[in-house]
PDB file of N, CA and C in Angstrom:
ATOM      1  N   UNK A   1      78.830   8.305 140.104  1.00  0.00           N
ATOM      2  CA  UNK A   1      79.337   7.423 139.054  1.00  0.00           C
ATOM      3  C   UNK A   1      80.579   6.707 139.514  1.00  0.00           C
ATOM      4  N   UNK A   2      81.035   5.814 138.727  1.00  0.00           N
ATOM      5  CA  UNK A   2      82.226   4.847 138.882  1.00  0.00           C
ATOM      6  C   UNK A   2      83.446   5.346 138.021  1.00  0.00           C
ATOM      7  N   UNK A   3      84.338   5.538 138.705  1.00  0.00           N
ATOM      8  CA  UNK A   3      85.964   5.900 137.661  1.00  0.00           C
ATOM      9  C   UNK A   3      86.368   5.178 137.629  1.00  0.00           C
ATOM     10  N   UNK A   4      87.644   4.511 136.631  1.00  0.00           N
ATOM     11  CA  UNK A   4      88.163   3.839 136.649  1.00  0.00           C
ATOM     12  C   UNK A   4      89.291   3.734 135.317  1.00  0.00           C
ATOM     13  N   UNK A   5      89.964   3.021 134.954  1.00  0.00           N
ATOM     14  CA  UNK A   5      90.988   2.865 133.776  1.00  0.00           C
ATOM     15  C   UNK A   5      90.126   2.083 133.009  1.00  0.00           C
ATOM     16  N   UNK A   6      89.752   1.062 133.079  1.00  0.00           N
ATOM     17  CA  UNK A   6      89.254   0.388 132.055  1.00  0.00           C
ATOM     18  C   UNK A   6      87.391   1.224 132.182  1.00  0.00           C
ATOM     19  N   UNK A   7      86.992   1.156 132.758  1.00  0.00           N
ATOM     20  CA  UNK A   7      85.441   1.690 132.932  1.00  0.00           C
ATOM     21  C   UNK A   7      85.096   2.757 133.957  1.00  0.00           C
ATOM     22  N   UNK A   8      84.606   3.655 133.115  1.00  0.00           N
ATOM     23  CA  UNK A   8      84.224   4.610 133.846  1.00  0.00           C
ATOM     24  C   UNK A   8      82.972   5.228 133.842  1.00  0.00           C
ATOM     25  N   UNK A   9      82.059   5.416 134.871  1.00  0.00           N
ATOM     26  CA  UNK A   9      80.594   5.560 134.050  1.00  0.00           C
ATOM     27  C   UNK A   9      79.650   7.197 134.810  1.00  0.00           C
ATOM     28  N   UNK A  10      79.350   8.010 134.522  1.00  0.00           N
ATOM     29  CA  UNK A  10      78.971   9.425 135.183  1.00  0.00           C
ATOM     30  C   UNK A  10      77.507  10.224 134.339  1.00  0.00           C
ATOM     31  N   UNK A  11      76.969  10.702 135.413  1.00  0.00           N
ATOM     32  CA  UNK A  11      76.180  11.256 134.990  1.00  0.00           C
ATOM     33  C   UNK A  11      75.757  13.044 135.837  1.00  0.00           C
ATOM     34  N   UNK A  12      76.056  13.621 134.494  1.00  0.00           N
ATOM     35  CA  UNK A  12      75.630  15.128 135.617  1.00  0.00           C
ATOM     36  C   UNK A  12      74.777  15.855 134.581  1.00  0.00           C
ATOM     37  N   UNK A  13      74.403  16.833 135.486  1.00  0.00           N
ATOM     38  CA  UNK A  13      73.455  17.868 134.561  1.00  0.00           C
ATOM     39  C   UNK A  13      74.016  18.711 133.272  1.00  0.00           C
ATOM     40  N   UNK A  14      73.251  18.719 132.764  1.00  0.00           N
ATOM     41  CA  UNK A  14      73.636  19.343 131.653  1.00  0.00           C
ATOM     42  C   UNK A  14      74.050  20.979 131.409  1.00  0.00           C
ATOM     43  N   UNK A  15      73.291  21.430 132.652  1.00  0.00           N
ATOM     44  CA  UNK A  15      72.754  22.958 133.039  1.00  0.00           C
ATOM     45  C   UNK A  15      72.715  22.784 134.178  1.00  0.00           C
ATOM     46  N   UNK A  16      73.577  23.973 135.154  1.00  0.00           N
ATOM     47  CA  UNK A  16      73.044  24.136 136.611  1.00  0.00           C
ATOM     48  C   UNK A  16      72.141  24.907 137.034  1.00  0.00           C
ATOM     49  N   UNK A  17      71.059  25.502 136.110  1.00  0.00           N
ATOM     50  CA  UNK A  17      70.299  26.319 136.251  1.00  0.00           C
ATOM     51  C   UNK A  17      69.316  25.520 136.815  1.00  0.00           C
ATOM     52  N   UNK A  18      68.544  25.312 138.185  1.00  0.00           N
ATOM     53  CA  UNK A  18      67.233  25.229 138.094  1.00  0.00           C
ATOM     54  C   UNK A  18      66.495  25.782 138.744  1.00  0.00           C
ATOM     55  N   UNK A  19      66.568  26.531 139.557  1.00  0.00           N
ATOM     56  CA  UNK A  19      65.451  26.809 139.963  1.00  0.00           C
ATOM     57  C   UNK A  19      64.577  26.835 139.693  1.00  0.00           C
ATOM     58  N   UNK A  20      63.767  26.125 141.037  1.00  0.00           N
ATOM     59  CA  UNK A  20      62.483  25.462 141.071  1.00  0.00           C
ATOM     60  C   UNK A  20      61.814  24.483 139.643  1.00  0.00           C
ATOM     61  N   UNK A  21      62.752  23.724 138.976  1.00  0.00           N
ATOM     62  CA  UNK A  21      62.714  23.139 137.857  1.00  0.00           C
ATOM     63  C   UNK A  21      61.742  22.276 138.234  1.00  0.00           C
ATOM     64  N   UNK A  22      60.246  22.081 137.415  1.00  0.00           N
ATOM     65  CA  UNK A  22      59.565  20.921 137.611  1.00  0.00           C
ATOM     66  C   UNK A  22      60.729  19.388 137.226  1.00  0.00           C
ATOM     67  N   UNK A  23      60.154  17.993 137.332  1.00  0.00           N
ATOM     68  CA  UNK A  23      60.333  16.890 137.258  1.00  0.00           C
ATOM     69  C   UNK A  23      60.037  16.823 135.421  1.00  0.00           C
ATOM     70  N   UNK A  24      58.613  16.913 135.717  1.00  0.00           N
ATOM     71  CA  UNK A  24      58.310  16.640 134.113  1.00  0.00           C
ATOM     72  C   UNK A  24      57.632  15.093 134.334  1.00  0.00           C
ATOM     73  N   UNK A  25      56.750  14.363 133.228  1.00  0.00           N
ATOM     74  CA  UNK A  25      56.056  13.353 133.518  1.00  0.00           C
ATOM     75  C   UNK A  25      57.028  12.383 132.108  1.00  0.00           C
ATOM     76  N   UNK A  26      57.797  13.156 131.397  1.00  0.00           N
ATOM     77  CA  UNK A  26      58.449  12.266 130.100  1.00  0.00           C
ATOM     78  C   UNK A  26      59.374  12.686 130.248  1.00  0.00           C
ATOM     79  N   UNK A  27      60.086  11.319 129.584  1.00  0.00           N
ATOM     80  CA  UNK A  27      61.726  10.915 129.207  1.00  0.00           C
ATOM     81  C   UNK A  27      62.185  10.640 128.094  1.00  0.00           C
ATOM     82  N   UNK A  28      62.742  11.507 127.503  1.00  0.00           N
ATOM     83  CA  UNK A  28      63.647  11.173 125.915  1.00  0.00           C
ATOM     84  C   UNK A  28      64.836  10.729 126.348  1.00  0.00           C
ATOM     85  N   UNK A  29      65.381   9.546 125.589  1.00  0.00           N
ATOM     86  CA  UNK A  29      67.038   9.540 125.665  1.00  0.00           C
ATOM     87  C   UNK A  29      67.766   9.429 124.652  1.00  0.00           C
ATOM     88  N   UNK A  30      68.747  10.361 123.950  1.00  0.00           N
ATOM     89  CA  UNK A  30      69.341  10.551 122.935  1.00  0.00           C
ATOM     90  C   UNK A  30      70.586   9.467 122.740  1.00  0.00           C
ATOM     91  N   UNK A  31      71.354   8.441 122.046  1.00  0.00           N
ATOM     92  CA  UNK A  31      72.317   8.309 122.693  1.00  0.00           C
ATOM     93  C   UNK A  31      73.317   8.674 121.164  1.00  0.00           C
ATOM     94  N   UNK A  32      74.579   8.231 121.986  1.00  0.00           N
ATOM     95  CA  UNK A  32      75.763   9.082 121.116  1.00  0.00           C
ATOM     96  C   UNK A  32      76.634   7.935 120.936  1.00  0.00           C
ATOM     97  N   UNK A  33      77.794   7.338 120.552  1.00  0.00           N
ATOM     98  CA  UNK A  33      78.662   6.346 120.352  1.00  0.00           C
ATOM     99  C   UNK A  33      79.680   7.118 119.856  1.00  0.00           C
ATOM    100  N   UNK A  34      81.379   7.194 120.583  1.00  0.00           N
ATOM    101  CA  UNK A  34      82.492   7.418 120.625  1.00  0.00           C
ATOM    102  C   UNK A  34      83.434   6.476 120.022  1.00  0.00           C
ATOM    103  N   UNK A  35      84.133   6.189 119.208  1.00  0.00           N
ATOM    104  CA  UNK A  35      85.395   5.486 119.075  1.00  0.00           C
ATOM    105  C   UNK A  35      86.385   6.081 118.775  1.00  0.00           C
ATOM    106  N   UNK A  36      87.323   5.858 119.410  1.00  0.00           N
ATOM    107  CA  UNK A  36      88.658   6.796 119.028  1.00  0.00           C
ATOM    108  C   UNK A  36      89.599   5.424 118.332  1.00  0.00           C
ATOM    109  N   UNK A  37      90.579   5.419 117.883  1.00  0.00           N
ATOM    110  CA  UNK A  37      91.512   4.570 116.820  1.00  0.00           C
ATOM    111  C   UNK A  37      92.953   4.840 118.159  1.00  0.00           C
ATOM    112  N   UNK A  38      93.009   3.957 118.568  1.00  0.00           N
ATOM    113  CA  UNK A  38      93.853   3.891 119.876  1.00  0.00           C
ATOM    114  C   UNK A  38      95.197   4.417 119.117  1.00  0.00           C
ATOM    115  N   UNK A  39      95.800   4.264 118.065  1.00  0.00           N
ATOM    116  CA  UNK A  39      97.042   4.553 117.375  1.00  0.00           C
ATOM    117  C   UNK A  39      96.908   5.890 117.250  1.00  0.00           C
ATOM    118  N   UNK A  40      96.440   6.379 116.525  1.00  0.00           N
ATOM    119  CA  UNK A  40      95.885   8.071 116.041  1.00  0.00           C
ATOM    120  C   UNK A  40      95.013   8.895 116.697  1.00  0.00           C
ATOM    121  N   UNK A  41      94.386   8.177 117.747  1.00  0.00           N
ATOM    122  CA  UNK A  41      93.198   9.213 118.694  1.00  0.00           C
ATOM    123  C   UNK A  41      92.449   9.832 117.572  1.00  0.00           C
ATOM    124  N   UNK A  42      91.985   9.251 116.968  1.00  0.00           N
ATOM    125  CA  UNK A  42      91.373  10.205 116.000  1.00  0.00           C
ATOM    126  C   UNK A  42      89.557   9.706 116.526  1.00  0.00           C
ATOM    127  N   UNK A  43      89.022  10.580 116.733  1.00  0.00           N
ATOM    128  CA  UNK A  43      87.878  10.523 117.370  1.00  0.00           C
ATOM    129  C   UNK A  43      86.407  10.369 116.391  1.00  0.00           C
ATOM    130  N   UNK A  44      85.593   9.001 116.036  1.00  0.00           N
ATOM    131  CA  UNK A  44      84.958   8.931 115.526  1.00  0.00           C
ATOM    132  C   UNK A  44      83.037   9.322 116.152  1.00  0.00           C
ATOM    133  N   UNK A  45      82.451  10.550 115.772  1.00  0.00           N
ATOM    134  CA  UNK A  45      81.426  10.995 117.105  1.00  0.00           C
ATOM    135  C   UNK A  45      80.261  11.599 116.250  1.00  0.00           C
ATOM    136  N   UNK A  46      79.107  11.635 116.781  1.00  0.00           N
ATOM    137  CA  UNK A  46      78.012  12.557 116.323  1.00  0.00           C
ATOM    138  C   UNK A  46      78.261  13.567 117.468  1.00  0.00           C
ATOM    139  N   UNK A  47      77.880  14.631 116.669  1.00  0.00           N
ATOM    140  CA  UNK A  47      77.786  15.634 117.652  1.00  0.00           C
ATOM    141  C   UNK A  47      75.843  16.624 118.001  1.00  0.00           C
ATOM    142  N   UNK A  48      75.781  16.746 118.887  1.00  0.00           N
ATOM    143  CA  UNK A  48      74.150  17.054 119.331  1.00  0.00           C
ATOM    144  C   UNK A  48      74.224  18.528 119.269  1.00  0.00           C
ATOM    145  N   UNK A  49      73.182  18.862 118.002  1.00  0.00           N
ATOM    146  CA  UNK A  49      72.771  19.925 117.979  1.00  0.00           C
ATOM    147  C   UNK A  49      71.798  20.691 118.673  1.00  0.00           C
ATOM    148  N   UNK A  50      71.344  21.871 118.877  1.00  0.00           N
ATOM    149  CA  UNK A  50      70.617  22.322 119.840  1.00  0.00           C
ATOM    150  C   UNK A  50      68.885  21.472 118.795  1.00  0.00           C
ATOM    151  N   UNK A  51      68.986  21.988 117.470  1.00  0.00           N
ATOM    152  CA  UNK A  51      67.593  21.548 116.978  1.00  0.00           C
ATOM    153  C   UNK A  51      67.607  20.157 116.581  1.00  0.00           C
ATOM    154  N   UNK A  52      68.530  19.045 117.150  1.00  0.00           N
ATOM    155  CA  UNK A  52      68.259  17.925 116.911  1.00  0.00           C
ATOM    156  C   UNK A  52      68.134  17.294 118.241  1.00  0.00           C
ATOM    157  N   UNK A  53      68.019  17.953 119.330  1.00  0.00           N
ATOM    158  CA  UNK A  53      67.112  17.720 120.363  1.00  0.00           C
ATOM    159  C   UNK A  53      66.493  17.987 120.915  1.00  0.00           C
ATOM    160  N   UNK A  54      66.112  18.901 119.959  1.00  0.00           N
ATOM    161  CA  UNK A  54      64.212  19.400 119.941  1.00  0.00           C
ATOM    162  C   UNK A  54      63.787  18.738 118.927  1.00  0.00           C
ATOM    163  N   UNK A  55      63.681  18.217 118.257  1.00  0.00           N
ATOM    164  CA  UNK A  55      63.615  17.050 117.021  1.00  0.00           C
ATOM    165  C   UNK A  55      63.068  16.000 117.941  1.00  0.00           C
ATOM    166  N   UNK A  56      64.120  15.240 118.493  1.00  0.00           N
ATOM    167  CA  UNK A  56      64.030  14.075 119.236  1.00  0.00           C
ATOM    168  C   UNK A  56      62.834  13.801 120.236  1.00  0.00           C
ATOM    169  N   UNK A  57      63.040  15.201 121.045  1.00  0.00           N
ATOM    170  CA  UNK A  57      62.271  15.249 122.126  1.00  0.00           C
ATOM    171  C   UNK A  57      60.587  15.218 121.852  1.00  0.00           C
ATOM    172  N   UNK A  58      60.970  16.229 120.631  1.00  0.00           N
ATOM    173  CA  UNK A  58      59.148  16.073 120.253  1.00  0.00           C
ATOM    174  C   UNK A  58      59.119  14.930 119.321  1.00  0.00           C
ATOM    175  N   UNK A  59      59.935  14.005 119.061  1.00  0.00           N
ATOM    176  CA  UNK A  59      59.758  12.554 118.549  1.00  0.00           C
ATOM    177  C   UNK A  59      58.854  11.894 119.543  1.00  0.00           C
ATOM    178  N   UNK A  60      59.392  11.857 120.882  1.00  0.00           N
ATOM    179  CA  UNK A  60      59.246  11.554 121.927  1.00  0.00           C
ATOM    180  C   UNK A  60      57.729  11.987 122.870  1.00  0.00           C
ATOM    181  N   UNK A  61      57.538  13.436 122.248  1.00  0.00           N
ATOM    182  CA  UNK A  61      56.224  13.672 122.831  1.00  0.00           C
ATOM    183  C   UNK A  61      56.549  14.386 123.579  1.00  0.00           C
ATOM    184  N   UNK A  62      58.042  14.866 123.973  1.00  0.00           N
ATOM    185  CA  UNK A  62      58.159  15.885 124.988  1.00  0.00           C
ATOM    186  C   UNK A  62      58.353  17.445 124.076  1.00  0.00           C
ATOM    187  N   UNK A  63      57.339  18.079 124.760  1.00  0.00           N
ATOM    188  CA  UNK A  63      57.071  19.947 123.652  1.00  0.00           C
ATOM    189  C   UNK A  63      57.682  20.422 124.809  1.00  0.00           C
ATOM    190  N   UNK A  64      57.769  20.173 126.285  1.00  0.00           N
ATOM    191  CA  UNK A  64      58.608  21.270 126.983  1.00  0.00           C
ATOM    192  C   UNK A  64      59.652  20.677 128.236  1.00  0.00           C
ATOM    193  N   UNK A  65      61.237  20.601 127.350  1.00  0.00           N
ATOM    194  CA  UNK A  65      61.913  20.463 127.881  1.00  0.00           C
ATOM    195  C   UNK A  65      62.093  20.814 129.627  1.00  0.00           C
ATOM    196  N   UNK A  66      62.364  20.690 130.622  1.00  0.00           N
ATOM    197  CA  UNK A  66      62.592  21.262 132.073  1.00  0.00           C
ATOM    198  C   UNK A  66      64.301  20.935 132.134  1.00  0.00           C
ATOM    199  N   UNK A  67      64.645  19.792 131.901  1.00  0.00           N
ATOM    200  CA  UNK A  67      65.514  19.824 131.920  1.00  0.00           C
ATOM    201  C   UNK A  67      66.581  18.484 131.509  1.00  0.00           C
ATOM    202  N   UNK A  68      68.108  18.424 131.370  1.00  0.00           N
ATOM    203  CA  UNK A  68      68.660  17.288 130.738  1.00  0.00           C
ATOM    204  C   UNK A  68      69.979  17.068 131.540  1.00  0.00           C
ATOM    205  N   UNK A  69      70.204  15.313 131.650  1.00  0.00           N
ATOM    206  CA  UNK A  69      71.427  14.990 132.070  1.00  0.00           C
ATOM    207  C   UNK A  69      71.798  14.553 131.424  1.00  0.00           C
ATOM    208  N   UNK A  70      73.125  14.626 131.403  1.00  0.00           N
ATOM    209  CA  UNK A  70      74.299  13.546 130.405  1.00  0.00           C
ATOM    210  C   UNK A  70      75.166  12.595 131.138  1.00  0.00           C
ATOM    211  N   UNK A  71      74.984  11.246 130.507  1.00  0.00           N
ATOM    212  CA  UNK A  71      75.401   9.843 130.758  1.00  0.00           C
ATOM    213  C   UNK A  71      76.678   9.687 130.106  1.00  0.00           C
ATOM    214  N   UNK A  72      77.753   9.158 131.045  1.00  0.00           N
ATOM    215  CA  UNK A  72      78.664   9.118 130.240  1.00  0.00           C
ATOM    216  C   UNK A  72      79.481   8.072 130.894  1.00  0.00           C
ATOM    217  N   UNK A  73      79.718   6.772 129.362  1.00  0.00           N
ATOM    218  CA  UNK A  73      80.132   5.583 130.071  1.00  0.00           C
ATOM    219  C   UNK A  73      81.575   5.410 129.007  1.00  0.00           C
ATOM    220  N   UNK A  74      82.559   5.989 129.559  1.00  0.00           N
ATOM    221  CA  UNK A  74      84.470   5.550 128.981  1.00  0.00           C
ATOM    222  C   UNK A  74      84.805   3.845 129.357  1.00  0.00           C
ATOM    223  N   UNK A  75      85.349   3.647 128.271  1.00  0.00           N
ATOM    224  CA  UNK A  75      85.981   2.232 128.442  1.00  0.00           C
ATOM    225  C   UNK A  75      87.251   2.080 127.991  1.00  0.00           C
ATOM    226  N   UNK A  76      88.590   2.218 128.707  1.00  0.00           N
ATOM    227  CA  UNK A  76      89.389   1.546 128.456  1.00  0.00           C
ATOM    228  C   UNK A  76      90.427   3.338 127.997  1.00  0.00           C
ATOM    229  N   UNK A  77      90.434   4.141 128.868  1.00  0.00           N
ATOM    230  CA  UNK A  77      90.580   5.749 129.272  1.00  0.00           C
ATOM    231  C   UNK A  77      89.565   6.072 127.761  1.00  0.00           C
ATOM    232  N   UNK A  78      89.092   6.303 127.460  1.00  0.00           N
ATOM    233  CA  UNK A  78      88.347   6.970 126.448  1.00  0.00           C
ATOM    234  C   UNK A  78      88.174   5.981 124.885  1.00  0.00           C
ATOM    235  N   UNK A  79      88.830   5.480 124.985  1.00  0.00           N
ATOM    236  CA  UNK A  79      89.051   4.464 123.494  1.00  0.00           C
ATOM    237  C   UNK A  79      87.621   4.593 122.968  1.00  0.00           C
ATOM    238  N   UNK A  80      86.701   3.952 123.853  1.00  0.00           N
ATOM    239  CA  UNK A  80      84.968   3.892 123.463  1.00  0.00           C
ATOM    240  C   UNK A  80      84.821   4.608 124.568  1.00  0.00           C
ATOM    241  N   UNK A  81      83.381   5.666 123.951  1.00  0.00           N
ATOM    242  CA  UNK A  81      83.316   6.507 124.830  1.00  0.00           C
ATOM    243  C   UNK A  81      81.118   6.251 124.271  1.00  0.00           C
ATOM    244  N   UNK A  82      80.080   5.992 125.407  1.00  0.00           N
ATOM    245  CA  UNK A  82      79.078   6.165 124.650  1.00  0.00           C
ATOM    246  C   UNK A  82      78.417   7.485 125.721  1.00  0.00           C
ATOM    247  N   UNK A  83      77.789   8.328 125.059  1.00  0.00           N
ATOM    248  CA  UNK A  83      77.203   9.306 126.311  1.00  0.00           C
ATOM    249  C   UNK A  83      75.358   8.959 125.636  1.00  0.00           C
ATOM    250  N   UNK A  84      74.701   9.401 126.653  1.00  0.00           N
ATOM    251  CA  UNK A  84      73.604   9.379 126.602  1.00  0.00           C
ATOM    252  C   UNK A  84      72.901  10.691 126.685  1.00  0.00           C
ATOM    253  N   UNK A  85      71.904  11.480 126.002  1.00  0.00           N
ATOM    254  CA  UNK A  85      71.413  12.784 126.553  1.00  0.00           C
ATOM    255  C   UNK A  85      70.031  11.784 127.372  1.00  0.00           C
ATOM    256  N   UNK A  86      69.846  12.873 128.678  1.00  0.00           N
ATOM    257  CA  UNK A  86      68.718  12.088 128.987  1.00  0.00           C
ATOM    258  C   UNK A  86      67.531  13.492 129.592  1.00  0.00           C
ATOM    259  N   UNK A  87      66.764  13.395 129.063  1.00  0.00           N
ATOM    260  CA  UNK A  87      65.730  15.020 128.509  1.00  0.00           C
ATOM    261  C   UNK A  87      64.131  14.745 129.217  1.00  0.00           C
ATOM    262  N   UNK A  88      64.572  15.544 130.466  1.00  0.00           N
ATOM    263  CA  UNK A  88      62.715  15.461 130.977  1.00  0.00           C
ATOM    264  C   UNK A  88      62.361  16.456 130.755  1.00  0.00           C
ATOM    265  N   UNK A  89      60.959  16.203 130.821  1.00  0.00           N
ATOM    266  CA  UNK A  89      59.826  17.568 130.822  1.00  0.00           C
ATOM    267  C   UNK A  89      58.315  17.046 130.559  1.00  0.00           C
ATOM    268  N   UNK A  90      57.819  17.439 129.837  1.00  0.00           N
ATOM    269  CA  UNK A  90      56.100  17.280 129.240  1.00  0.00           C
ATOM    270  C   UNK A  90      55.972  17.417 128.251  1.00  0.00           C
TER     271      UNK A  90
END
């Protein structure tokens, strides 16, 4: 990923567990939207529950997770912050 002050953009696993983790043939992507109030930092966020992305995923058609990365794009040190879940499996 790219760091930076005004933009910063990363993506890592969610879990370092894999061994021997299949690929998976499907892709869910959850996304999330951050705003913080630059005066007060007061942080405006959804937060991802474990059963609202099993929700999603089988929105999606995926019944067996393998595994998930998280996207994460800061603008301007955190001010906007959007992350992405991104969920393979079958």
């Amino acid at each position: 990923g790219t760091l930076g002050i005004i933009y910063s953009g990363t993506v890592v696993p969610y879990s370092e567990e894999f061994k021997e983790t299949p690929v998976g043939t499907k892709r869910c992507v959850i996304e999330d939207y951050q705003l913080s109030e630059p005066l007060t930092r007061v942080t405006l966020a959804a937060e991802w529950s474990t059963n609202y992305i099993l929700a999603e995923a089988k929105k999606a058609g995926v019944k067996d997770i393998y595994y998930i990365d998280i996207k994460t794009v800061s603008i301007l040190l955190g001010i906007y912050k959007h992350k992405s879940l991104i969920i393979y499996g079958d």
